[in-house]
Protein backbone atom coordinates (compact mmCIF):
# COMPACT_ATOMS: atom_id res chain seq x y z
CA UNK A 1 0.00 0.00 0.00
CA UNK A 2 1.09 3.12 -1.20
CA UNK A 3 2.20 5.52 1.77
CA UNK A 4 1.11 8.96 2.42
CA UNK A 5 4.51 10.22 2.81
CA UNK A 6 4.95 8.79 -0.88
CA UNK A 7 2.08 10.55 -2.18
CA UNK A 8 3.28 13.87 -0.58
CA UNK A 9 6.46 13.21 -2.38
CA UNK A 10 5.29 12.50 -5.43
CA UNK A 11 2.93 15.32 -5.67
CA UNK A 12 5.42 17.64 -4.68
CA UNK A 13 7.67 16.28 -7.55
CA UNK A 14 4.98 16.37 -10.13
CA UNK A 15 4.31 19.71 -8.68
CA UNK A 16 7.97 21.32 -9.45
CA UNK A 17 8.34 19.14 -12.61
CA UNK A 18 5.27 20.31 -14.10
CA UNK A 19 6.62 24.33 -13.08
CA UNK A 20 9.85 23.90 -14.37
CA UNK A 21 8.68 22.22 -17.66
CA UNK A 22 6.38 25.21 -18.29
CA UNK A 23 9.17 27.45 -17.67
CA UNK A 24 10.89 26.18 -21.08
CA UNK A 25 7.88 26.56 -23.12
CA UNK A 26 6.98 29.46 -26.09
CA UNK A 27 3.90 29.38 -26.29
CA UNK A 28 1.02 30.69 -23.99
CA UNK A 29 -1.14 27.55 -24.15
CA UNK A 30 1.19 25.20 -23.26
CA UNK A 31 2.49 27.34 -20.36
CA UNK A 32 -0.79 27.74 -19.05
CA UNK A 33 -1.82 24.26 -19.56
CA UNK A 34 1.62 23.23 -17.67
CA UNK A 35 0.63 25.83 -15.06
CA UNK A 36 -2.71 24.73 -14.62
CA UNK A 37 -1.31 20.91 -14.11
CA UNK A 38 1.49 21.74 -11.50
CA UNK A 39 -1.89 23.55 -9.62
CA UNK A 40 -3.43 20.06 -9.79
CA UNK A 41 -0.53 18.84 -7.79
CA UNK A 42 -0.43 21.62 -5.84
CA UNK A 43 -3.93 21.48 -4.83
CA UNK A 44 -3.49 16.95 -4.23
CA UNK A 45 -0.25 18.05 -1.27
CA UNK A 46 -2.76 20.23 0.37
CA UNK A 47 -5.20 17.38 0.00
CA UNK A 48 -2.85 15.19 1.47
CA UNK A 49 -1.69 17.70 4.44
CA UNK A 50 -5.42 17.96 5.29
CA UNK A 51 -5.97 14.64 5.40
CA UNK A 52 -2.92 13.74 7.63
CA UNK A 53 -3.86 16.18 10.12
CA UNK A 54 -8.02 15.48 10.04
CA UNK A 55 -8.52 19.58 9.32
CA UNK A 56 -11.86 19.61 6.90
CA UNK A 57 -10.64 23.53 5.64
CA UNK A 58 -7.38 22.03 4.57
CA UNK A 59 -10.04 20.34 1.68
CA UNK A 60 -11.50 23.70 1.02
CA UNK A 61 -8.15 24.66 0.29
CA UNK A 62 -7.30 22.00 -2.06
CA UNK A 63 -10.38 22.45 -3.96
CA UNK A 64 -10.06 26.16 -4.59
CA UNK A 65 -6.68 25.44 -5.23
CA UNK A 66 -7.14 22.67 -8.08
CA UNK A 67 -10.48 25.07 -9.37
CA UNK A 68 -9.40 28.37 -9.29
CA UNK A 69 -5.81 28.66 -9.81
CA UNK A 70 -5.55 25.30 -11.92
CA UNK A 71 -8.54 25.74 -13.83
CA UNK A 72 -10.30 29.23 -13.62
CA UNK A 73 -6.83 31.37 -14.34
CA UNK A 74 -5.19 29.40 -16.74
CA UNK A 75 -8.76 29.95 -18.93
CA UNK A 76 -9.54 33.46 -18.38
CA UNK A 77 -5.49 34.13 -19.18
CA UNK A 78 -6.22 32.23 -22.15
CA UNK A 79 -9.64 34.13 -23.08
CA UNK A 80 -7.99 37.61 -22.11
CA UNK A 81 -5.11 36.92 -24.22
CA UNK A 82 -7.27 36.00 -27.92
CA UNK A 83 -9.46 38.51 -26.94
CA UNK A 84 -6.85 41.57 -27.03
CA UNK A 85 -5.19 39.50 -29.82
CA UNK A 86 -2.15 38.74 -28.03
CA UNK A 87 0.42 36.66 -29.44
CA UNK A 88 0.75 33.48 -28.25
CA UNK A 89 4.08 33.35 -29.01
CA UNK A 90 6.24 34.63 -26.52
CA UNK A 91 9.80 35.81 -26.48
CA UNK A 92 12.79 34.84 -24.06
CA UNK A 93 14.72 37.25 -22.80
CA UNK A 94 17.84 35.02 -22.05
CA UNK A 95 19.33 32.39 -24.28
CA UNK A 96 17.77 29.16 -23.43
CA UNK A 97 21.06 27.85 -21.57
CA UNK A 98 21.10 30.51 -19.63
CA UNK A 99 17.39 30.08 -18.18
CA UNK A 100 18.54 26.39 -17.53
CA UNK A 101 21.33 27.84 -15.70
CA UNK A 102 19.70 30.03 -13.82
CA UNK A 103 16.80 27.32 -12.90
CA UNK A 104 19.68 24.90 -12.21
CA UNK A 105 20.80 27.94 -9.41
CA UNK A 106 17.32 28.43 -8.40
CA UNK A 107 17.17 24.53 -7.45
CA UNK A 108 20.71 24.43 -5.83
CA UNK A 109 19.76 27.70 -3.58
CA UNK A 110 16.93 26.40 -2.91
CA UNK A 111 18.75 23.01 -1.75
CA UNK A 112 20.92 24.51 0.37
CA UNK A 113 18.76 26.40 2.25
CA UNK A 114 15.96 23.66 2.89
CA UNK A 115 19.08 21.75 4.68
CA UNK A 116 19.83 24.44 6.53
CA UNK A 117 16.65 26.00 7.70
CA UNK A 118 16.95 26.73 11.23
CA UNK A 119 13.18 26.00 12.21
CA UNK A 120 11.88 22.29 11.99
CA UNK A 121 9.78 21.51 9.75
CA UNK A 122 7.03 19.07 9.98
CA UNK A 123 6.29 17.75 6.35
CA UNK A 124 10.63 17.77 6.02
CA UNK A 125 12.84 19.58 3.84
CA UNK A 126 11.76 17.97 0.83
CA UNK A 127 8.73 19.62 0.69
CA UNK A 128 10.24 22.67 1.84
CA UNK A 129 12.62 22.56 -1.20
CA UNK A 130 10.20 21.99 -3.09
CA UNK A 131 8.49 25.16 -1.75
CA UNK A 132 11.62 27.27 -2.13
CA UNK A 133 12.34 26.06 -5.66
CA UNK A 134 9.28 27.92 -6.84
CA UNK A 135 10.10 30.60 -5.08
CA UNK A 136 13.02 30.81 -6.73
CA UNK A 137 11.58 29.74 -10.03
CA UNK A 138 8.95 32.23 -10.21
CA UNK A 139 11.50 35.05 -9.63
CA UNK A 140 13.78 33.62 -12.45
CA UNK A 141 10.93 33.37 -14.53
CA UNK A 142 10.07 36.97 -14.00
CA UNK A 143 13.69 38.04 -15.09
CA UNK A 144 13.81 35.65 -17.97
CA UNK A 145 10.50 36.74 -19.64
CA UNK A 146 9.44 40.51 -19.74
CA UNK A 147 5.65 40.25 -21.95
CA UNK A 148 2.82 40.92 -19.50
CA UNK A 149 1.37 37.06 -19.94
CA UNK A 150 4.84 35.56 -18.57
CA UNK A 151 5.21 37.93 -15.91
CA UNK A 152 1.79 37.04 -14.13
CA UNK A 153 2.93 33.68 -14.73
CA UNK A 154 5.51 34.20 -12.60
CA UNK A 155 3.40 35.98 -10.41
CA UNK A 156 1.47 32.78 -9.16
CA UNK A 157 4.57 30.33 -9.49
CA UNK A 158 5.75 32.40 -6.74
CA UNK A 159 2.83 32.40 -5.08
CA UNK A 160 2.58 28.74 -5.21
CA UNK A 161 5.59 27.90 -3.84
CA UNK A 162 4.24 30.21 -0.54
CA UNK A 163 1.03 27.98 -0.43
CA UNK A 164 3.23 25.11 -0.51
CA UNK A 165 5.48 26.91 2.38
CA UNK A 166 2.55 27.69 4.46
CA UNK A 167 1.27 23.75 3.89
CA UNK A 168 4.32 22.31 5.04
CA UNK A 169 5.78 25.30 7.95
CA UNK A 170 2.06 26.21 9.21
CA UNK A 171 -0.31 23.42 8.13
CA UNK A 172 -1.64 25.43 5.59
CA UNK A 173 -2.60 29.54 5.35
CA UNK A 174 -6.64 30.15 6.46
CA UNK A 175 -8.56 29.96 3.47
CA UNK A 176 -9.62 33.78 3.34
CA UNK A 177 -5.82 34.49 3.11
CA UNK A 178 -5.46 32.54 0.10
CA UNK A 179 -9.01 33.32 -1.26
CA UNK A 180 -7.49 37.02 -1.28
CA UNK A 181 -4.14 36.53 -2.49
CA UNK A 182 -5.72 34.77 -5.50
CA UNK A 183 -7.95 37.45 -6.09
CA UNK A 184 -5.46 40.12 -5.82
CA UNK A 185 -3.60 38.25 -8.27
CA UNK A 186 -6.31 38.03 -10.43
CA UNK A 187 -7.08 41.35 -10.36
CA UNK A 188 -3.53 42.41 -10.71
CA UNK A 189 -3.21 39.79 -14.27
CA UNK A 190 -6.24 42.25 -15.30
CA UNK A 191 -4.52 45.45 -14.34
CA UNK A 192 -1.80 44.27 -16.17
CA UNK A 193 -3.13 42.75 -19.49
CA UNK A 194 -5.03 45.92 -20.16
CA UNK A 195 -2.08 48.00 -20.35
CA UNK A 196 -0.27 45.62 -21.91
CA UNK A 197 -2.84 46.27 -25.09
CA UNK A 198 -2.11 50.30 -24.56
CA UNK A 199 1.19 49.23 -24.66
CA UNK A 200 1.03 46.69 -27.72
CA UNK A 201 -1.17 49.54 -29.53
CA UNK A 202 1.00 52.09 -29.05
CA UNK A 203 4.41 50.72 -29.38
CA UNK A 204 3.97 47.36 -31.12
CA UNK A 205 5.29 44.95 -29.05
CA UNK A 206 4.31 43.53 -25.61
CA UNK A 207 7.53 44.17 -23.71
CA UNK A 208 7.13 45.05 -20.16
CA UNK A 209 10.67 47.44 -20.37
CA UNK A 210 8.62 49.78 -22.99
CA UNK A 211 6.86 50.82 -18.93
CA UNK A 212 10.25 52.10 -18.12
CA UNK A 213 9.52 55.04 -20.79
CA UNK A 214 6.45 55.70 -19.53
CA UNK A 215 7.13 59.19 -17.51
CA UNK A 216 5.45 62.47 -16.24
């Protein structure tokens, strides 16, 4: 019989796999659908936690997880984007072996600090690697990739990887935190896609440094 210290394992593999794979990828569907899978996983740890402690809002969390961010985002991201006529296609800022390089760091930082984090942690420094690495990975991803798509994107990697913190240091944040984060998020991916069509319109391109010329 398959353990649930195995399960939390292998869902919090799945779940840095699935945001590192996405991390590699051009185009905005298949980064979205990757994003919406490593959610999935994402959502089945917090499951897991839940169940290993008998808490019935640790659920609640999983679900809104595994429906909102892995389902509801990666589809209104989607809509938003063929509905300004976005490309789909979206540029790299580094050359690809330099984004595996700097992932590669992000993972070995991350490593070294989950074996040296002074507080104990109950769900052990796997998972809290884990959690780190997407720290990590969402700020690499939001210096790797400047359109307005990529850089929410890296928006919610990050905060993933403090859900997946607050799972395995806390037991989980209260659901009204995370309810609010993800809607500030949400509402920030807005924010930001509408001027990125002001932007596109007026200078052709979707480049988040063309905000650096925008002055009094």
């Amino acid at each position: 019989m398959i353990s649930l210290e195995a399960l939390n394992l292998f869902s919090a593999g799945a779940l840095l796999f699935f945001s590192i794979f996405l991390m590699t990828k051009p185009r905005l569907p298949a980064m979205l659908r990757h994003f919406g899978v490593s959610c999935v996983f994402l959502g089945a740890l917090l499951g897991l936690g839940a169940l290993d402690r008998g808490e019935w809002h640790g659920w609640l969390l999983a679900a809104w997880t595994v429906l909102f961010k892995g389902l509801l985002i990666p589809i209104v991201l989607l809509s938003l984007a063929r509905n300004t006529r976005a490309s789909m296609q979206l540029r790299f800022n580094t050359r690809p072996a330099m984004t595996y390089l700097l992932i590669a760091l992000a993972l070995l930082v991350s490593a070294f600090t989950a074996a040296r984090f002074p507080v104990e942690i109950s769900g052990g420094s796997a998972l809290l690697f884990v959690s780190l690495a997407l720290v990590f990975l969402g700020l690499v991803f939001l210096i790797t990739r400047h359109d307005f798509f990529s850089q929410i994107i890296g928006f919610l990697i990050l905060e993933n990887g403090i859900t997946g913190f607050g799972a395995v240091a806390v037991g989980g944040l209260p659901l009204i935190v995370e309810m609010g984060i993800s809607f500030t998020v949400i509402l920030g991916a807005l924010l930001m896609v509408l001027i990125g069509k002001e932007i596109r319109t007026v200078y052709a391109t979707e480049d988040t440094d063309r905000l650096r010329e925008l002055i009094e």
